[in-house]
Protein backbone atom coordinates (compact mmCIF):
# COMPACT_ATOMS: atom_id res chain seq x y z
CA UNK A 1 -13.57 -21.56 -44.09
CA UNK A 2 -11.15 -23.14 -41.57
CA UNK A 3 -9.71 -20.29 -40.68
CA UNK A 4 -10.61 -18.20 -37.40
CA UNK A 5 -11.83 -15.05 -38.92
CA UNK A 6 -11.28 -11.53 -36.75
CA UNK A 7 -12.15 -8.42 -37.86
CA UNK A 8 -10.00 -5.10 -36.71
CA UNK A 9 -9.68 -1.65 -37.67
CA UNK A 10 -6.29 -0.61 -39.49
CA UNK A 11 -6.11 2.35 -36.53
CA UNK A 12 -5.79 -0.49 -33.58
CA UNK A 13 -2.72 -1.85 -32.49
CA UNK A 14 -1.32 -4.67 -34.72
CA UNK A 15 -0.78 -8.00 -32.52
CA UNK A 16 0.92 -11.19 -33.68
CA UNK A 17 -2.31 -13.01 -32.65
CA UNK A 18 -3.79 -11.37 -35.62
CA UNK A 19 -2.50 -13.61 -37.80
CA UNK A 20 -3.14 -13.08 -41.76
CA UNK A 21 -3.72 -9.23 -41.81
CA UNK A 22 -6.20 -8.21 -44.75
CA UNK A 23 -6.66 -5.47 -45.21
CA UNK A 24 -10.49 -5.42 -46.97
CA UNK A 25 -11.37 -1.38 -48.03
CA UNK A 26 -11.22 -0.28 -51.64
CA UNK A 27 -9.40 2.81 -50.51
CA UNK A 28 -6.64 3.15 -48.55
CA UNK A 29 -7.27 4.54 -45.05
CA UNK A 30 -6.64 7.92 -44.29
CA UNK A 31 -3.75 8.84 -42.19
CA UNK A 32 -1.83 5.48 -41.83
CA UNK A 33 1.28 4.73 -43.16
CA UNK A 34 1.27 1.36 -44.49
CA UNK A 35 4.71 0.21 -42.68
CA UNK A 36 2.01 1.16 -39.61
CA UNK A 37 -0.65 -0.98 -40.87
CA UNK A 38 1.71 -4.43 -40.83
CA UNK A 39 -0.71 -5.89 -43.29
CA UNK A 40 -0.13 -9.24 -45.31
CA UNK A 41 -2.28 -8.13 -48.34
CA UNK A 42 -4.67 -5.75 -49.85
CA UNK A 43 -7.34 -6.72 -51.61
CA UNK A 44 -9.86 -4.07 -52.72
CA UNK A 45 -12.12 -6.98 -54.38
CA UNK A 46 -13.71 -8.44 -51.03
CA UNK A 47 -14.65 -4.88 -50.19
CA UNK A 48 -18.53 -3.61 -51.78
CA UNK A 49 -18.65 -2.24 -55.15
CA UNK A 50 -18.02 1.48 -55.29
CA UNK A 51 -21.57 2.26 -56.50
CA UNK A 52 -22.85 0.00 -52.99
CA UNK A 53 -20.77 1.76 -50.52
CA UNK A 54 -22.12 5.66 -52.06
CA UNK A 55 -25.59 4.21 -51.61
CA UNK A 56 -25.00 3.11 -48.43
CA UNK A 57 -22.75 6.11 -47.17
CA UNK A 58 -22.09 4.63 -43.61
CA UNK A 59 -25.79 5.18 -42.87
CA UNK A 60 -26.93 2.94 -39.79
CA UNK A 61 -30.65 3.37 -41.62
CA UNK A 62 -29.47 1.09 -44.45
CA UNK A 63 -27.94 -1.56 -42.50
CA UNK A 64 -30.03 -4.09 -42.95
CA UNK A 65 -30.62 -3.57 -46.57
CA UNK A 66 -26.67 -3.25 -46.92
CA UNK A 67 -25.97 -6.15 -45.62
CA UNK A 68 -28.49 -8.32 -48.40
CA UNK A 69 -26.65 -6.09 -51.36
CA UNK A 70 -23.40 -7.29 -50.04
CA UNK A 71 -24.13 -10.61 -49.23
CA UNK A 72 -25.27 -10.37 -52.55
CA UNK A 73 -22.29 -9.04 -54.48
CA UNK A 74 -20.31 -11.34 -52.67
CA UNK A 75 -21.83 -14.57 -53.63
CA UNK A 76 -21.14 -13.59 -57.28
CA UNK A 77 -17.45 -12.18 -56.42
CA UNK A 78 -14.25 -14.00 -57.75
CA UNK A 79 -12.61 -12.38 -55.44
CA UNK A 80 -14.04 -14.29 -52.51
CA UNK A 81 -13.51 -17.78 -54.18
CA UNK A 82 -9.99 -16.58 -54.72
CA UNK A 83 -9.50 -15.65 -51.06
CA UNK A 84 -11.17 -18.71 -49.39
CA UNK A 85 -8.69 -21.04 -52.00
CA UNK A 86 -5.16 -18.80 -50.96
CA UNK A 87 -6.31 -18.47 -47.09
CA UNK A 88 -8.03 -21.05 -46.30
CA UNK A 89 -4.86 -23.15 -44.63
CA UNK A 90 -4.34 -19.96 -42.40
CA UNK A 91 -5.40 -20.71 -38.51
CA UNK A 92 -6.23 -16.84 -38.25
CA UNK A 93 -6.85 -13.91 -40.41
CA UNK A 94 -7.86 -10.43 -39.53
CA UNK A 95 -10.11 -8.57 -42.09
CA UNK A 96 -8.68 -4.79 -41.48
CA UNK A 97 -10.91 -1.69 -42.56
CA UNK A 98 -11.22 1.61 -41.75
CA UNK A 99 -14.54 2.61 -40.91
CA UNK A 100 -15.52 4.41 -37.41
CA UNK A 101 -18.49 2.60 -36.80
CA UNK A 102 -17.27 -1.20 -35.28
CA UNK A 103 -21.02 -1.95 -35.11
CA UNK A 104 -22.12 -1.32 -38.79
CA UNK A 105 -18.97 -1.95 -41.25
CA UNK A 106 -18.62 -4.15 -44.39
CA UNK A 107 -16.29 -6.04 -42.61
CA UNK A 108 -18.77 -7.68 -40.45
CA UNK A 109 -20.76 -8.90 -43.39
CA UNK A 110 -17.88 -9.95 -44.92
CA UNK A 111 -16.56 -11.89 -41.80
CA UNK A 112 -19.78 -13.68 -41.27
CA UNK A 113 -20.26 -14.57 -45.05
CA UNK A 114 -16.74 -15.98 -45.02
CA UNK A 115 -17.36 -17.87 -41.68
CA UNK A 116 -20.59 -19.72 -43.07
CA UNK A 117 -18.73 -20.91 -46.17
């Protein structure tokens, strides 16, 4: 993509430097109000399948192995072809999710994916 692609979670501080604000979880995050989020879009299709992110479970263990199943599931995703073809003219868009852990999210993955493309 074109794009510069930043990832943030939905509890930090919107900026205007954010740019496009997507947010990327298949649930909404708990606690925030979405006037609070100041996102652009939702779309629950870039995040990993339902039956991934049980497996998975936020478990710093799987990482690795996560990261091939969503690389995976996101090479076959419509979704991402979708998102690349609507965003791609954007100079900047932050992918927004809710997990804790900033060192092992799906947002990462998905970031990087996106970048290489």
């Amino acid at each position: 993509m074109k794009s510069k692609i930043h990832i943030k979670r939905v509890y930090d501080k919107p900026l205007k430097k954010d740019g496009c604000r997507v947010l990327v979880d298949r649930l909404w995050p708990r606690g925030v109000k979405k006037e609070e989020a100041a996102l652009d879009e939702w779309i629950k299709d870039l995040a990993p399948s339902p039956s991934l992110r049980k497996w998975w479970a936020h478990d710093p263990v799987l990482w690795n192995e996560f990261q091939k199943r969503y690389e995976a599931e996101l090479v076959s995703n419509k979704a991402v072809e979708a998102f690349i073809q609507e965003h791609n003219d954007k100079p900047v868009i932050t992918l927004v999710y809710g997990a804790r852990d900033k060192e092992h999210n799906h947002a990462l993955v998905l970031q990087n994916y996106l970048r290489g493309i």
